[in-house]
PDB file of N, CA and C in Angstrom:
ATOM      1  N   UNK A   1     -11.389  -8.546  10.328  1.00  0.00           N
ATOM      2  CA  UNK A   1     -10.681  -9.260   9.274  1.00  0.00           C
ATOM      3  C   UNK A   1     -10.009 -10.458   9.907  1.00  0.00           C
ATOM      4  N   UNK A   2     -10.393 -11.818   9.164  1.00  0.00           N
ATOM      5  CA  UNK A   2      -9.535 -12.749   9.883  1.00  0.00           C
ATOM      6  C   UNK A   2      -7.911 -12.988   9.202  1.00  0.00           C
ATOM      7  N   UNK A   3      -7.458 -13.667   9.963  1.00  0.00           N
ATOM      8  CA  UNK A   3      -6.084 -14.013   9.899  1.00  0.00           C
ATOM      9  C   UNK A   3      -6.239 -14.561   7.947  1.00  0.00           C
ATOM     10  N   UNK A   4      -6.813 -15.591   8.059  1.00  0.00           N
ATOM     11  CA  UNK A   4      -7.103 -16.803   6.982  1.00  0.00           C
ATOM     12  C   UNK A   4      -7.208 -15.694   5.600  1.00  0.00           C
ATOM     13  N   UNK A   5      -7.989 -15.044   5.661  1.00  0.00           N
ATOM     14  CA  UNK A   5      -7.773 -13.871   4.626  1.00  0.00           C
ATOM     15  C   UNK A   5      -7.051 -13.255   4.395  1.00  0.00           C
ATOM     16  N   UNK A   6      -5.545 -13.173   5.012  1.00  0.00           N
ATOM     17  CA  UNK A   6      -4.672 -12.562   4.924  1.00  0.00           C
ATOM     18  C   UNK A   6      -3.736 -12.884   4.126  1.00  0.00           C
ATOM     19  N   UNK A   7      -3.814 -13.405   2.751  1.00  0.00           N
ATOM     20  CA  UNK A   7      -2.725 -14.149   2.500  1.00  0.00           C
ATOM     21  C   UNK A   7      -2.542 -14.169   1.074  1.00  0.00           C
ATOM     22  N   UNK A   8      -2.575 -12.941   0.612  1.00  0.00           N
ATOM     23  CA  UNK A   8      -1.418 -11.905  -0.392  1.00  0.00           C
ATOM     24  C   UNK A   8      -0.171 -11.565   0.342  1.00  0.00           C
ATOM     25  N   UNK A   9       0.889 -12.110  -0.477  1.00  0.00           N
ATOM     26  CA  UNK A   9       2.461 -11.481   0.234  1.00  0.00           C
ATOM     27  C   UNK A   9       2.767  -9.659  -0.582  1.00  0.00           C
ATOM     28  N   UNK A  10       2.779  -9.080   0.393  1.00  0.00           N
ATOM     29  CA  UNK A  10       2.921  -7.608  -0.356  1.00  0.00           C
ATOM     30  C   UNK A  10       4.254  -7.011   0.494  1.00  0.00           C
ATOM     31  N   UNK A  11       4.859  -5.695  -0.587  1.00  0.00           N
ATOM     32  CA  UNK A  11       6.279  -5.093   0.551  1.00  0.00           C
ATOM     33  C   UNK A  11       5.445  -3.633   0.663  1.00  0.00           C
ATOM     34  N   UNK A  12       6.140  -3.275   1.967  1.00  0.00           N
ATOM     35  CA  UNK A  12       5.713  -1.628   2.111  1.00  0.00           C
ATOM     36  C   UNK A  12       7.042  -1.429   1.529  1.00  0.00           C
ATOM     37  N   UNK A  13       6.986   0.046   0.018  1.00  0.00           N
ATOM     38  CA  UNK A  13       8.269   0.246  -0.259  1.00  0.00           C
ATOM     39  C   UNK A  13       8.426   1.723   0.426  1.00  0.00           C
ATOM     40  N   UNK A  14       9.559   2.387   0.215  1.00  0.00           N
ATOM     41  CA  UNK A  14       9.625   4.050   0.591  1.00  0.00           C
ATOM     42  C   UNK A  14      10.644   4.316  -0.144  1.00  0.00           C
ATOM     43  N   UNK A  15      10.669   5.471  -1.112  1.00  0.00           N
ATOM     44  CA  UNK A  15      11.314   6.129  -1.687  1.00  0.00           C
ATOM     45  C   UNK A  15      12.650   7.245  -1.219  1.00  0.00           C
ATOM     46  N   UNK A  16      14.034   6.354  -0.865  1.00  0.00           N
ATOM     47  CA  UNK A  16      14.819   7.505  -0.421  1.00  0.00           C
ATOM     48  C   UNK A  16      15.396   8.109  -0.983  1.00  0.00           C
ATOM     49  N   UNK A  17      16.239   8.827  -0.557  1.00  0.00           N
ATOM     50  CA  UNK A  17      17.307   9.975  -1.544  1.00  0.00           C
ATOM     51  C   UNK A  17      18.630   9.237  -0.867  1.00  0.00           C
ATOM     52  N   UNK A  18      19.700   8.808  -1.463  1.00  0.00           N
ATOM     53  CA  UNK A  18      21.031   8.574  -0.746  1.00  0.00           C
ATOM     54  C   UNK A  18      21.873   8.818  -2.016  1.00  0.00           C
ATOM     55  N   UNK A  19      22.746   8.932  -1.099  1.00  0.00           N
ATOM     56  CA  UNK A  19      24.532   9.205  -1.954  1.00  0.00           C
ATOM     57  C   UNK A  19      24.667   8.229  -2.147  1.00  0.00           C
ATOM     58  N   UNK A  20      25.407   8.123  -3.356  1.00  0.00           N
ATOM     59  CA  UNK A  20      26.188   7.187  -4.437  1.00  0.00           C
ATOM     60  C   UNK A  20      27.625   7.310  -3.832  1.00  0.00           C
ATOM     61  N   UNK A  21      28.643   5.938  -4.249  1.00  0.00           N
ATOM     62  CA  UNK A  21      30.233   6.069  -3.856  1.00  0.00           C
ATOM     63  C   UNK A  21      30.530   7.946  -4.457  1.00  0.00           C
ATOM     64  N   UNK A  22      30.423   8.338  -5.647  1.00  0.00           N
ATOM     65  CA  UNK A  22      30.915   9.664  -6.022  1.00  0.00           C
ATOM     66  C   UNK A  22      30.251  10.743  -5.570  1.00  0.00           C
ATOM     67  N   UNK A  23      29.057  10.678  -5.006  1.00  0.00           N
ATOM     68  CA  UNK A  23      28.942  11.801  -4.155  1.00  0.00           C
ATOM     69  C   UNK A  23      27.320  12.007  -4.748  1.00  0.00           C
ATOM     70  N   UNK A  24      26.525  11.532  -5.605  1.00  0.00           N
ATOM     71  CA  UNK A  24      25.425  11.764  -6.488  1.00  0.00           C
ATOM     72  C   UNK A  24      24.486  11.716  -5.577  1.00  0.00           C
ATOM     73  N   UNK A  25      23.254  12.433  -5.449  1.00  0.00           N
ATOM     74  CA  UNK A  25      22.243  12.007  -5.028  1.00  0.00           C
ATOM     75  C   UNK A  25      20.873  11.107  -5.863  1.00  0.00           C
ATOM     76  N   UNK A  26      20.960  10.017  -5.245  1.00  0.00           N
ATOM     77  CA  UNK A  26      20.100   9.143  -6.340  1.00  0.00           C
ATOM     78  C   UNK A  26      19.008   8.488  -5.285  1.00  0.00           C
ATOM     79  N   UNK A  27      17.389   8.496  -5.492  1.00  0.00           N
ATOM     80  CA  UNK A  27      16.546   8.018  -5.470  1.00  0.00           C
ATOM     81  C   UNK A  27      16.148   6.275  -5.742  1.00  0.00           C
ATOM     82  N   UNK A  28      16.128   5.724  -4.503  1.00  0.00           N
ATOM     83  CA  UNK A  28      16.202   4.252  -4.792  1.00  0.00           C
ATOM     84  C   UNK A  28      14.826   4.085  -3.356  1.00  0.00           C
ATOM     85  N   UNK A  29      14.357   2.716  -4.222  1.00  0.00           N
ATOM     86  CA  UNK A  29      13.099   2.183  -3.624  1.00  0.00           C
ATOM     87  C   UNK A  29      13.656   1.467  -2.154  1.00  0.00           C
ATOM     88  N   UNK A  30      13.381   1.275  -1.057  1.00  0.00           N
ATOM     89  CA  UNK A  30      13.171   0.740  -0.013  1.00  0.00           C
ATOM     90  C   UNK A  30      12.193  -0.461   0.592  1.00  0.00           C
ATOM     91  N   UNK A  31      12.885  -1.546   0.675  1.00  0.00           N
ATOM     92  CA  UNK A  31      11.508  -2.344   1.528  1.00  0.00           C
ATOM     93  C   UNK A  31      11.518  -1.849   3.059  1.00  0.00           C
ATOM     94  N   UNK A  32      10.933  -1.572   3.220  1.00  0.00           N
ATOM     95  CA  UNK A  32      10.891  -1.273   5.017  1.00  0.00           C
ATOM     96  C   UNK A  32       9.926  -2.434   5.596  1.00  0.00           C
ATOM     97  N   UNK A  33       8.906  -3.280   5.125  1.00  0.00           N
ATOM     98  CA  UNK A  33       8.060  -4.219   5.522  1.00  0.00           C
ATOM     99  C   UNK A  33       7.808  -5.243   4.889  1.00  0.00           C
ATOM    100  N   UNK A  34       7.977  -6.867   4.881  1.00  0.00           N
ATOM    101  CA  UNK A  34       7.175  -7.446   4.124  1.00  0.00           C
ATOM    102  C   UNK A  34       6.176  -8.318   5.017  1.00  0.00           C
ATOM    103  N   UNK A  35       4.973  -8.102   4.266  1.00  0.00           N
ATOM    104  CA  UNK A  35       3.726  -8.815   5.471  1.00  0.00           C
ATOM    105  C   UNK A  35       2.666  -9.305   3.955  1.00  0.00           C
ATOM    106  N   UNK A  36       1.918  -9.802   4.742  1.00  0.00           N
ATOM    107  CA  UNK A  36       0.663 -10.424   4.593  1.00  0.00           C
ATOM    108  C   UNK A  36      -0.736  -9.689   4.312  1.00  0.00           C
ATOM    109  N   UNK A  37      -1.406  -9.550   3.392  1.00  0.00           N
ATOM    110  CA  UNK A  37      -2.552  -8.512   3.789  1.00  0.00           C
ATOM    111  C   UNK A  37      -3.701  -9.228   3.148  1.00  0.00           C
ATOM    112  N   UNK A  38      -4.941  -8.447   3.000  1.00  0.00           N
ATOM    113  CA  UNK A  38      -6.076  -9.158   2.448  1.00  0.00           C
ATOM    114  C   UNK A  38      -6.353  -7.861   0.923  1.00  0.00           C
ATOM    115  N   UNK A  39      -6.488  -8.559   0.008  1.00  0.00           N
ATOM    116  CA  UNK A  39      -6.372  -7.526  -1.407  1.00  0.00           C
ATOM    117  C   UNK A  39      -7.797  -8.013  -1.951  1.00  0.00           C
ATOM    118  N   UNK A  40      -8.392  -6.756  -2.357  1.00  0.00           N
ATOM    119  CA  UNK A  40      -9.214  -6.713  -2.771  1.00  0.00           C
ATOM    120  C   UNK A  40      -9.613  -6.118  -3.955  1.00  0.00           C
ATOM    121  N   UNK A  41      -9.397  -6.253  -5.376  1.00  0.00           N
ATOM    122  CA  UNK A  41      -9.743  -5.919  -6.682  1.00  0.00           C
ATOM    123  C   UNK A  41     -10.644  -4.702  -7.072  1.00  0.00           C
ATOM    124  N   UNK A  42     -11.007  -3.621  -7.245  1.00  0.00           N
ATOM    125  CA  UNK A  42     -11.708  -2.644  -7.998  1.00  0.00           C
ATOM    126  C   UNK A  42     -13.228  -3.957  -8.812  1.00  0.00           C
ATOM    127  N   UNK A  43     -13.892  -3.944  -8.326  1.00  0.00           N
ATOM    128  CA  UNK A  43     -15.667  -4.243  -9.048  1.00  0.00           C
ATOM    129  C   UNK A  43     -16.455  -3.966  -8.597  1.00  0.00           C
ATOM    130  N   UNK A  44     -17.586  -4.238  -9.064  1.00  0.00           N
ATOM    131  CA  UNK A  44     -18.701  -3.886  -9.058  1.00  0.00           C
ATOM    132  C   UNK A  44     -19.646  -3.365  -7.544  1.00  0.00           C
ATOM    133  N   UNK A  45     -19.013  -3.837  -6.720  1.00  0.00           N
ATOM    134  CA  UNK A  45     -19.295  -3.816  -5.108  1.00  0.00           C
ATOM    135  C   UNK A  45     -20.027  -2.420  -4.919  1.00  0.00           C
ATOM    136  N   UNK A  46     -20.822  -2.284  -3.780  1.00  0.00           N
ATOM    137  CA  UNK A  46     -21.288  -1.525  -3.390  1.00  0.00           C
ATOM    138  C   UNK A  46     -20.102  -0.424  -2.960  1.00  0.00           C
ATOM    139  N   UNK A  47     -19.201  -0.995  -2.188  1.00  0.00           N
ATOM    140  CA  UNK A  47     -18.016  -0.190  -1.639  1.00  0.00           C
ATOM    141  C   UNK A  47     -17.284   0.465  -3.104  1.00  0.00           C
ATOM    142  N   UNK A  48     -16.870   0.277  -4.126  1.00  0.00           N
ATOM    143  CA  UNK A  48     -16.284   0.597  -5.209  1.00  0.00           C
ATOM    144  C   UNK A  48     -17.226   1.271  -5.881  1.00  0.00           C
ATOM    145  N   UNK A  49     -18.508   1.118  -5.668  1.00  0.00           N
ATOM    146  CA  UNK A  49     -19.499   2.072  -6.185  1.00  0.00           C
ATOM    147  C   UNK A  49     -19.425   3.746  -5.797  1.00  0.00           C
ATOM    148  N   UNK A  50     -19.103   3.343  -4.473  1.00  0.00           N
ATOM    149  CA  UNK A  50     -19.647   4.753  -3.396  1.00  0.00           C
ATOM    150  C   UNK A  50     -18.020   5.432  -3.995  1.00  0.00           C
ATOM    151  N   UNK A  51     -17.142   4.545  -4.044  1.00  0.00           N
ATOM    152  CA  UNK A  51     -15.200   5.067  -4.397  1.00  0.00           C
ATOM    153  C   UNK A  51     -15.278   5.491  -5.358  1.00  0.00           C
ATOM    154  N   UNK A  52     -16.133   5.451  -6.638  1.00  0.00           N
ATOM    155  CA  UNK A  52     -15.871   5.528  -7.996  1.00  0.00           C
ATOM    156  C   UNK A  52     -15.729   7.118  -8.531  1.00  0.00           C
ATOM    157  N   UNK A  53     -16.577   7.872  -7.651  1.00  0.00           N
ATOM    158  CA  UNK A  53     -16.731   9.596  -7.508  1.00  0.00           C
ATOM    159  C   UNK A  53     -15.263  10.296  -7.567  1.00  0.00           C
ATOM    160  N   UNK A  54     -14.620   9.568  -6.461  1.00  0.00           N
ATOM    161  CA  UNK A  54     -13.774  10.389  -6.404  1.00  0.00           C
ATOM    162  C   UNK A  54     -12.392   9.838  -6.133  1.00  0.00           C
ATOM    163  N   UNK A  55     -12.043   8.697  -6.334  1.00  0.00           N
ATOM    164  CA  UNK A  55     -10.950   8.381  -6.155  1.00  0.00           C
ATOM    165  C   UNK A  55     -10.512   7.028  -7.168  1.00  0.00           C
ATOM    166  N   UNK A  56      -9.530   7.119  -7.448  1.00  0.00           N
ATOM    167  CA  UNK A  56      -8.813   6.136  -8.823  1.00  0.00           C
ATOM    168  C   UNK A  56      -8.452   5.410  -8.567  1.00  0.00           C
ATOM    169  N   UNK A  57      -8.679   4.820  -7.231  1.00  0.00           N
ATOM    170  CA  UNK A  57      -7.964   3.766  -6.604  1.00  0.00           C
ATOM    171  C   UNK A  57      -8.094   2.510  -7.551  1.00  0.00           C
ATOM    172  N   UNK A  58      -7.424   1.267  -7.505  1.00  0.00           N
ATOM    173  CA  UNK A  58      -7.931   0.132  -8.279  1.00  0.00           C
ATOM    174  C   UNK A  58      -7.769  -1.038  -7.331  1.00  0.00           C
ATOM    175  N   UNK A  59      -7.397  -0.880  -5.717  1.00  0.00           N
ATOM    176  CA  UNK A  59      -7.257  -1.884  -5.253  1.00  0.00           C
ATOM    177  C   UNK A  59      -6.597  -1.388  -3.705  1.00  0.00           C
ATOM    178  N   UNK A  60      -7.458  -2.428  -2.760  1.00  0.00           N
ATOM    179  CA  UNK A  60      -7.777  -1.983  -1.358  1.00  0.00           C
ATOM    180  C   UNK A  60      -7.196  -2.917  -0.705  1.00  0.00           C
ATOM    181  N   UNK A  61      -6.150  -2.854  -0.028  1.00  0.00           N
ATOM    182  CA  UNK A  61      -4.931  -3.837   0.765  1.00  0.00           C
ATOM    183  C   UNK A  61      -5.826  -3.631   2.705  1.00  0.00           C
ATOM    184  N   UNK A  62      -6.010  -4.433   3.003  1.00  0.00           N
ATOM    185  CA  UNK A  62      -5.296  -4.490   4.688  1.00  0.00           C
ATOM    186  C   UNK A  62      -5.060  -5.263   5.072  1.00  0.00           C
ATOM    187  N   UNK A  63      -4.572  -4.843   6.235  1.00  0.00           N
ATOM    188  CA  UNK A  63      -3.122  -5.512   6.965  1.00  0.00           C
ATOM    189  C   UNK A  63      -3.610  -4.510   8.579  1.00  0.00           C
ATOM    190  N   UNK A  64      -2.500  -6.266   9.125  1.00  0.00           N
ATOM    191  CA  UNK A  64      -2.277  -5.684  10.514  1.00  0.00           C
ATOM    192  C   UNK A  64      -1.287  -4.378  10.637  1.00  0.00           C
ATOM    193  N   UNK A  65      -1.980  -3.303  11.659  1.00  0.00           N
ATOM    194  CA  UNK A  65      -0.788  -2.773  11.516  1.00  0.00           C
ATOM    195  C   UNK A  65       0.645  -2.742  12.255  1.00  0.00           C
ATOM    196  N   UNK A  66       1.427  -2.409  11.764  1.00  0.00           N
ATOM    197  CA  UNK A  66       3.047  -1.937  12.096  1.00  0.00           C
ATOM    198  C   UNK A  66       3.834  -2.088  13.446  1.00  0.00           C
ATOM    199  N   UNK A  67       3.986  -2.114  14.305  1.00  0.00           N
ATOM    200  CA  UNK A  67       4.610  -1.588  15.311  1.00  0.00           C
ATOM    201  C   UNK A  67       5.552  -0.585  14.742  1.00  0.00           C
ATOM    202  N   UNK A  68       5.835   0.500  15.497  1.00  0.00           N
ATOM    203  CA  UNK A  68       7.235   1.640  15.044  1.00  0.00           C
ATOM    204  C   UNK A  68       7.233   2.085  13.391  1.00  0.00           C
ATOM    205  N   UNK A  69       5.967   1.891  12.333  1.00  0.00           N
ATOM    206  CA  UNK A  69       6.034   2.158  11.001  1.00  0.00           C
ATOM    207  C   UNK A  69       4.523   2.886  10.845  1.00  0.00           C
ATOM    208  N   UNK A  70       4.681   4.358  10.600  1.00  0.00           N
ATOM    209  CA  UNK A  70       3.572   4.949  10.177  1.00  0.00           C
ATOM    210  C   UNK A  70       3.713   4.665   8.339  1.00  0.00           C
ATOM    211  N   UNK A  71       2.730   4.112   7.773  1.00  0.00           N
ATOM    212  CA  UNK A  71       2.360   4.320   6.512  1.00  0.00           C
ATOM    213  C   UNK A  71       1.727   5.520   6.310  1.00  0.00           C
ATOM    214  N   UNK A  72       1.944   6.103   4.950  1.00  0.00           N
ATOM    215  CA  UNK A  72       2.004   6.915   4.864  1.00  0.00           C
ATOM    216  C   UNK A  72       1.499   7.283   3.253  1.00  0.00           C
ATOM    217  N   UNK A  73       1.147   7.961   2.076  1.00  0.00           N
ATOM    218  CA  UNK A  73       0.706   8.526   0.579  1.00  0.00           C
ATOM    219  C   UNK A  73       2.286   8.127   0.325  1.00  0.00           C
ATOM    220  N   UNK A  74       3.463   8.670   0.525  1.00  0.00           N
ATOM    221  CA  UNK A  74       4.463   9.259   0.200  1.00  0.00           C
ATOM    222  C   UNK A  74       4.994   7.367  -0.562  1.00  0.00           C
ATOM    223  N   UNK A  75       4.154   6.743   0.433  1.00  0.00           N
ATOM    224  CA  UNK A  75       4.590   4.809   0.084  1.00  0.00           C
ATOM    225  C   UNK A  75       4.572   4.254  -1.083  1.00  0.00           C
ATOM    226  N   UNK A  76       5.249   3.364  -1.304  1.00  0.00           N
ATOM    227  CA  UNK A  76       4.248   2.325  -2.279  1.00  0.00           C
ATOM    228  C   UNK A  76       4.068   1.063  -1.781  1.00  0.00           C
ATOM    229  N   UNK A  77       3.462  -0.268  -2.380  1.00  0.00           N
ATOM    230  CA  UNK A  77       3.068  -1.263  -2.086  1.00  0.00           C
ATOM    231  C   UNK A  77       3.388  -2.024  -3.668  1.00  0.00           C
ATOM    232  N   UNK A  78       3.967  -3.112  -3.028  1.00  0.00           N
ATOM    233  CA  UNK A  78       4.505  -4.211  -4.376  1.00  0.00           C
ATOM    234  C   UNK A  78       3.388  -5.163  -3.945  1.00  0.00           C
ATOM    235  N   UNK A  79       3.392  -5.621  -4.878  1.00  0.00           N
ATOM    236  CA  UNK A  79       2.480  -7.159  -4.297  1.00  0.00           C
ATOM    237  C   UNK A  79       2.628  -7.834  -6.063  1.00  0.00           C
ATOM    238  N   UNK A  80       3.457  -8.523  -5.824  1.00  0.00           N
ATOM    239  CA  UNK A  80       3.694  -9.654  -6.841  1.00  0.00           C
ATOM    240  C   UNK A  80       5.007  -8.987  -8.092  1.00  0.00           C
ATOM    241  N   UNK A  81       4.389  -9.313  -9.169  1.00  0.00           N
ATOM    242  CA  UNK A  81       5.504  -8.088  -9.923  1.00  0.00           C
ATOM    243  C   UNK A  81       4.661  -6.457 -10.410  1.00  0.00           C
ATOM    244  N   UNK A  82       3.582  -6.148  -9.467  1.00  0.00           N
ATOM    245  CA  UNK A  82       2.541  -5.016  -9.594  1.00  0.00           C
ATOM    246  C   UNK A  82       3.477  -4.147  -8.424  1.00  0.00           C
ATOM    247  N   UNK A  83       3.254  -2.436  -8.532  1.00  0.00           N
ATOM    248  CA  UNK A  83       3.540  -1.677  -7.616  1.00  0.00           C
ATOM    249  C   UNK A  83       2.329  -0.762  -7.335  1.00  0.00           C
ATOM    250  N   UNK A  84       2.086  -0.457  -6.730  1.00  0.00           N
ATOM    251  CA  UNK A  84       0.617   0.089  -6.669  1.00  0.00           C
ATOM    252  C   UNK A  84       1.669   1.827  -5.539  1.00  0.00           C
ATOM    253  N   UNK A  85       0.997   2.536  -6.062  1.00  0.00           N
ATOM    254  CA  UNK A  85       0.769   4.374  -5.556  1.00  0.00           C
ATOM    255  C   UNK A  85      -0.297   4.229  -4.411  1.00  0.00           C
ATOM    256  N   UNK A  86       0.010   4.509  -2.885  1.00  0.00           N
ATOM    257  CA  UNK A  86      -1.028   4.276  -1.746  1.00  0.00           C
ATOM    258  C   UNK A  86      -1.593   6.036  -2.039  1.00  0.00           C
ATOM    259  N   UNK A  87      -3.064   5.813  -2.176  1.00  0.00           N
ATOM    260  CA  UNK A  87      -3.656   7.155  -2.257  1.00  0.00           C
ATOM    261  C   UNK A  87      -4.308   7.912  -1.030  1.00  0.00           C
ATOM    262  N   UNK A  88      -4.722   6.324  -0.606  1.00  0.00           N
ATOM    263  CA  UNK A  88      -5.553   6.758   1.370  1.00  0.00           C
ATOM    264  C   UNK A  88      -4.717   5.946   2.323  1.00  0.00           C
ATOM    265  N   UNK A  89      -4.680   6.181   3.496  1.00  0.00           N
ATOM    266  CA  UNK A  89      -4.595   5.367   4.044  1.00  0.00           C
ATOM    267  C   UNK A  89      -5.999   5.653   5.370  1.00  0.00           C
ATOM    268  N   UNK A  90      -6.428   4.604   6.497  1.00  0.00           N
ATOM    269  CA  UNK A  90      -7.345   4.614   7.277  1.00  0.00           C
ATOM    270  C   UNK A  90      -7.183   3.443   8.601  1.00  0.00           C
ATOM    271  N   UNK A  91      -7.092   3.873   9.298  1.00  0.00           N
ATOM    272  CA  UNK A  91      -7.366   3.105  10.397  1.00  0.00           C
ATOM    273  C   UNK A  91      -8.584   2.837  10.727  1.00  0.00           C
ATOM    274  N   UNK A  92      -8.935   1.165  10.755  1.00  0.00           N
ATOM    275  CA  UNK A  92     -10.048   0.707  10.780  1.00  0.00           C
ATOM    276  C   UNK A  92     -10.710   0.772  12.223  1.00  0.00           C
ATOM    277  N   UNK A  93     -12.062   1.418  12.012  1.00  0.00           N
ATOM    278  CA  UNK A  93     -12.538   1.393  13.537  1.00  0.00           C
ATOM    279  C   UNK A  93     -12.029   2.312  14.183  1.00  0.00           C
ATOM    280  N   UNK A  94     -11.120   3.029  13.961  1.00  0.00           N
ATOM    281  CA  UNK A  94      -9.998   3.479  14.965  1.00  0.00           C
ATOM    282  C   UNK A  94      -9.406   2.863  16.110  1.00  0.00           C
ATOM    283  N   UNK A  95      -9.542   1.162  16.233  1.00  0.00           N
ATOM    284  CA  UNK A  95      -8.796   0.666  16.529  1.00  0.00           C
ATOM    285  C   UNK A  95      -7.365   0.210  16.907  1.00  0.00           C
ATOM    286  N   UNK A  96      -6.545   1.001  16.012  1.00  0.00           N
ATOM    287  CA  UNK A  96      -5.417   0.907  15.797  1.00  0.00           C
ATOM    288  C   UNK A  96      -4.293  -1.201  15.742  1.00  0.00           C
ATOM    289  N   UNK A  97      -5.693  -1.809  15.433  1.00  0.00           N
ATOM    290  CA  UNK A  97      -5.373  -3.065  14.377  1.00  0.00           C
ATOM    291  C   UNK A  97      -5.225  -3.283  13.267  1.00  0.00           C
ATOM    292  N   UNK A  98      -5.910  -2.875  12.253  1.00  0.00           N
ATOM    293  CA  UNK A  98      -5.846  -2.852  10.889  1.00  0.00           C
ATOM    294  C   UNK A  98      -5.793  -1.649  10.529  1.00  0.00           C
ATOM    295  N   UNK A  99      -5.301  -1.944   9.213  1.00  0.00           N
ATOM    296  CA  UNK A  99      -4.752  -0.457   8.515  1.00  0.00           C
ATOM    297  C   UNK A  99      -5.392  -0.887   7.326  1.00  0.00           C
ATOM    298  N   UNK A 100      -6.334   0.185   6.439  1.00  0.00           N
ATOM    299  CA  UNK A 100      -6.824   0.190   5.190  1.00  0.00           C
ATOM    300  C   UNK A 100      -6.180   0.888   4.033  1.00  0.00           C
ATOM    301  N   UNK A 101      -5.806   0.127   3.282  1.00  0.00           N
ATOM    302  CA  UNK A 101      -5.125   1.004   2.274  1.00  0.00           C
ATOM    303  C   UNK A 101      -5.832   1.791   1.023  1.00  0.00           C
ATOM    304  N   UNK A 102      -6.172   2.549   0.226  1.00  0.00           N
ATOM    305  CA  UNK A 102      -6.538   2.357  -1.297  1.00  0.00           C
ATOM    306  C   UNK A 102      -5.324   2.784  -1.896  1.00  0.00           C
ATOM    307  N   UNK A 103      -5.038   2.150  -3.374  1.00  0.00           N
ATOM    308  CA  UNK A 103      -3.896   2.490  -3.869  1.00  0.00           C
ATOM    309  C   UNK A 103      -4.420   1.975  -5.537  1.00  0.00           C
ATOM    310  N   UNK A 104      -3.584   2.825  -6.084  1.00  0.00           N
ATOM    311  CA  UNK A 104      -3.680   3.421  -7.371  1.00  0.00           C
ATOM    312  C   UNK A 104      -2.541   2.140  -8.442  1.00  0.00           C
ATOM    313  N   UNK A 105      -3.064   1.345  -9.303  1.00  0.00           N
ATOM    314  CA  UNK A 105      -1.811   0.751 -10.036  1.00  0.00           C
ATOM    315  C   UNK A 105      -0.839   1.396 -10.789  1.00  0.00           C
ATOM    316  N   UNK A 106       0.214   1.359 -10.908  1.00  0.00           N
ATOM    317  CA  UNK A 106       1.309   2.010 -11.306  1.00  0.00           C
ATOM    318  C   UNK A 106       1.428   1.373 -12.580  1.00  0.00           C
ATOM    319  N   UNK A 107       1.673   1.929 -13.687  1.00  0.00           N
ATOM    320  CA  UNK A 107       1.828   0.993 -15.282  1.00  0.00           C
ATOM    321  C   UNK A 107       3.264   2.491 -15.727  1.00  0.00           C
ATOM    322  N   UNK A 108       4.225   1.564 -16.384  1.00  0.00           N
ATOM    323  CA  UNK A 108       5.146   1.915 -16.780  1.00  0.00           C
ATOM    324  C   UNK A 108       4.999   2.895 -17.765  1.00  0.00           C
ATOM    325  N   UNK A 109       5.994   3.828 -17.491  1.00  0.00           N
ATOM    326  CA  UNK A 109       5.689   5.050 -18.892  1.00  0.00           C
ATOM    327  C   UNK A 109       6.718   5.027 -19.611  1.00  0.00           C
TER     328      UNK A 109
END
């Protein structure tokens, strides 16, 4: 993947649990990352063909990866005013350079 393709701005979010001033435990979103990745749309592709069986994904992020940040299902991913549910994650090659995402769009209930 080149650099030049990289250039969707997306956040890694993470979902914590913290105390409120009164003592509550409340669930609030986290940016832990904002980077650059290459996004790729749900069509017709051979690759989205072979995905279509078994996974709901609607859209395939990578990115360099992390130093000190395992991604992880538990994540999400913003990219614009969209939040997307990470369903896979994959290390490309097993390289440990790029990180492949698939992730699921999130629509309000």
């Amino acid at each position: 993947m080149s650099f030049g393709k990289m250039n969707t701005p997306i956040t890694i979010i993470e979902t914590k649990k913290v105390k409120d001033k009164d003592g509550f435990v409340v669930t609030t979103d986290v940016v832990v990352a904002s980077i650059r990745a290459y996004r790729e749309e749900r069509h017709g592709s051979t690759f989205w063909a072979n995905q279509a069986t078994w996974s709901k994904a609607t859209s395939l992020f990578q990115f360099r990866v992390i130093p000190n940040l395992t991604i992880t299902t538990a994540m999400k991913i913003g990219c614009g005013d969209e939040k997307f549910k990470i369903t896979s994650v994959e290390n490309v090659r097993g390289k440990g350079m790029y990180i492949e995402v698939l992730a699921e769009k999130m629509s309000a209930t």
